[in-house]
N, C-alpha and C. Protein backbone atom coordinates (compact mmCIF):
# COMPACT_ATOMS: atom_id res chain seq x y z
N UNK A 1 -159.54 -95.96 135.55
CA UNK A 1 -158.73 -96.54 136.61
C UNK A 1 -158.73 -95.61 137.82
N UNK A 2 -159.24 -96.43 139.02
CA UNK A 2 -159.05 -95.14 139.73
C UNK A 2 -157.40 -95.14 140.90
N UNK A 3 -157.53 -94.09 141.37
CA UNK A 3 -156.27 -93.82 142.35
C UNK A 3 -156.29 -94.67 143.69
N UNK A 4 -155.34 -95.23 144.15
CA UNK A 4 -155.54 -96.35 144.93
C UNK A 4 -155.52 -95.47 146.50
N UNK A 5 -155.00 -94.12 146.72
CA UNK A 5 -155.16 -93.32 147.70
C UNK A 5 -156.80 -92.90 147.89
N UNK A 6 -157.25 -92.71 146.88
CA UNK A 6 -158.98 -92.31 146.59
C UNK A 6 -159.13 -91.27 145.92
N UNK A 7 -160.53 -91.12 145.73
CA UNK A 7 -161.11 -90.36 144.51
C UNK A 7 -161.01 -88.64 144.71
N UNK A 8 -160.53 -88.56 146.26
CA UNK A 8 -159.97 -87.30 146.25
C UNK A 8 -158.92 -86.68 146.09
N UNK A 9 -157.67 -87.74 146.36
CA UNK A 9 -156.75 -87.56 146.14
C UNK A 9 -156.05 -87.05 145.06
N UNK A 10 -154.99 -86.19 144.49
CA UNK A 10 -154.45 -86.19 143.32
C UNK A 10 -153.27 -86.94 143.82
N UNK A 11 -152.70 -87.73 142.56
CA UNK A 11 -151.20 -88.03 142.97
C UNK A 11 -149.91 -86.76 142.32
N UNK A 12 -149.07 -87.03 142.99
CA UNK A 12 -148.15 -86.68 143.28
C UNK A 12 -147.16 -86.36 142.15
N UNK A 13 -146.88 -85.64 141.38
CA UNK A 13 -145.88 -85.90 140.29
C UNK A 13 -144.06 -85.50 140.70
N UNK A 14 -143.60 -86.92 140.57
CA UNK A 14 -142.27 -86.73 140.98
C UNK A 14 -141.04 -86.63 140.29
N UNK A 15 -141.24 -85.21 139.57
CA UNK A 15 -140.19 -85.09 138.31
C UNK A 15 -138.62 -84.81 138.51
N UNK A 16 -138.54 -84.97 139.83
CA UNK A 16 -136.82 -84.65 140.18
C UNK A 16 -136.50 -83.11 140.43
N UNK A 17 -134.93 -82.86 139.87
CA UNK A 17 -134.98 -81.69 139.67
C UNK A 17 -135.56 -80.24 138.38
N UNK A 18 -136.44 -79.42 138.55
CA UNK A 18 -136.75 -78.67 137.49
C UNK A 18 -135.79 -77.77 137.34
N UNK A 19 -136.16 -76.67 136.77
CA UNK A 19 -135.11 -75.58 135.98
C UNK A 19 -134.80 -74.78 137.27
N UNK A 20 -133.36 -74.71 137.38
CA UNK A 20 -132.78 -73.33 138.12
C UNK A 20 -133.60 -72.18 137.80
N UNK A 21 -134.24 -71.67 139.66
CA UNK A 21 -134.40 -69.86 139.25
C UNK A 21 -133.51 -69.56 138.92
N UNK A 22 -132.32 -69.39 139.62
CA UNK A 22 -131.77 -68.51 139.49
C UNK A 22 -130.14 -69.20 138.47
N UNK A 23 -129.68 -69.31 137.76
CA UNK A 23 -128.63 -70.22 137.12
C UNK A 23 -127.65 -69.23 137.28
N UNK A 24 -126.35 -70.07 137.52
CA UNK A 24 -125.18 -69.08 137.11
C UNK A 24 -124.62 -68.65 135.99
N UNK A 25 -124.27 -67.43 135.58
CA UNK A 25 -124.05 -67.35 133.93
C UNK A 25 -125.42 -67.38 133.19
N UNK A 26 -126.54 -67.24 133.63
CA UNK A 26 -127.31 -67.46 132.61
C UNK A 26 -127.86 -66.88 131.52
N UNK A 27 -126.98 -65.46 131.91
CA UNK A 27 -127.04 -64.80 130.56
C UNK A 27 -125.82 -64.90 129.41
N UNK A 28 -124.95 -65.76 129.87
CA UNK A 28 -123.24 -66.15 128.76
C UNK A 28 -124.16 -67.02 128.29
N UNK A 29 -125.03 -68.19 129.02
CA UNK A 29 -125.27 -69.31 128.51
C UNK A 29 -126.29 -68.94 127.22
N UNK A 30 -127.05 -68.38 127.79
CA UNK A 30 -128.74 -67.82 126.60
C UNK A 30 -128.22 -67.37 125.12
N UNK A 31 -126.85 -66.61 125.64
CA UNK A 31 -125.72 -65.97 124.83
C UNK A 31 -125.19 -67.12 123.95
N UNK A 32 -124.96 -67.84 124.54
CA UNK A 32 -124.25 -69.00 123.41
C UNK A 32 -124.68 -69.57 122.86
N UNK A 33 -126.29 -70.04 123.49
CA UNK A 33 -127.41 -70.82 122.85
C UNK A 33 -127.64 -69.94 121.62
N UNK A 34 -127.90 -68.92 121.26
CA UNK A 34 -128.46 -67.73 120.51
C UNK A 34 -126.95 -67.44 119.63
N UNK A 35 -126.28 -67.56 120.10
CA UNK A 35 -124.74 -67.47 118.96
C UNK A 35 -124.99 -68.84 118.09
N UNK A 36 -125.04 -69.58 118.81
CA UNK A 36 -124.68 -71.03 118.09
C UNK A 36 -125.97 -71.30 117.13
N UNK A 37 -126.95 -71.07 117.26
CA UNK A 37 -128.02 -70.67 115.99
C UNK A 37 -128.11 -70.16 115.07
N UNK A 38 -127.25 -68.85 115.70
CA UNK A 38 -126.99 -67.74 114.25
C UNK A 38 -125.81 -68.63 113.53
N UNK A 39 -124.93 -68.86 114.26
CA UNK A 39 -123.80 -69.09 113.74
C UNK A 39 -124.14 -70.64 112.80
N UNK A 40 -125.16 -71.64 113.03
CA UNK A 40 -125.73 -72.82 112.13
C UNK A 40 -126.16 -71.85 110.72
N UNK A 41 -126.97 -71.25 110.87
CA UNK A 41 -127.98 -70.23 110.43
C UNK A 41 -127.66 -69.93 109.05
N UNK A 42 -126.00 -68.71 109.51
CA UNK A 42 -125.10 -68.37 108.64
C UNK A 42 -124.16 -69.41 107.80
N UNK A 43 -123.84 -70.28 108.24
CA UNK A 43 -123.25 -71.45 107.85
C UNK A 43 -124.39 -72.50 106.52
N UNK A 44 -125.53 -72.33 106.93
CA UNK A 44 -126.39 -72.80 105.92
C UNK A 44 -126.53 -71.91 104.73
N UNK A 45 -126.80 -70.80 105.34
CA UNK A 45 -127.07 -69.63 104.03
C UNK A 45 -125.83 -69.45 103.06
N UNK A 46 -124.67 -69.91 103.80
CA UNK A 46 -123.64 -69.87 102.89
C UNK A 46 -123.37 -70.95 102.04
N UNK A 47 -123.44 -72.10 102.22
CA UNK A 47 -123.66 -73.32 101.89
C UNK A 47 -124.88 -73.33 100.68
N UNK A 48 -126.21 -73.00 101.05
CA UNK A 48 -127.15 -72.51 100.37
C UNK A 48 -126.58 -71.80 99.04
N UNK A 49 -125.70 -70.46 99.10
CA UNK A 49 -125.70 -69.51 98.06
C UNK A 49 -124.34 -70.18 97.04
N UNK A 50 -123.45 -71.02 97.90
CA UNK A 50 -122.43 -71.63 96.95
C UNK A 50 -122.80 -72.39 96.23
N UNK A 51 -124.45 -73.53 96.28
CA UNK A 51 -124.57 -74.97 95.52
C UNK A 51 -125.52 -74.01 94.40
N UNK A 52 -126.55 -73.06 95.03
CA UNK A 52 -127.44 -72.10 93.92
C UNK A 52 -126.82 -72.29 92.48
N UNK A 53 -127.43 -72.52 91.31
CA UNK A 53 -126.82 -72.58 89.79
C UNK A 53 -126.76 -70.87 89.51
């Protein structure tokens, strides 16, 4: 199929907004993302060692 601008053209990709350079908090946030993993993590392993025979 070709591009209706022409064969030189690339089109355009119009994805909105991407990721903040710079975010506010973005080290509390990375922080919480990374807590809340461990904290699934630990919650399984415990779960895990109580059903164990």
């Amino acid at each position: 199929m070709r591009h209706p601008d022409g064969p030189g053209k690339r089109p355009e990709c119009d994805t909105g907004r991407m990721l903040d350079p710079n975010p506010q908090n973005g080290q509390k946030k990375m922080l919480l993302v990374f807590g809340s993993f461990l904290a699934i993590f630990v919650v399984i392993a415990i779960i895990a060692t109580i059903a164990s025979p």
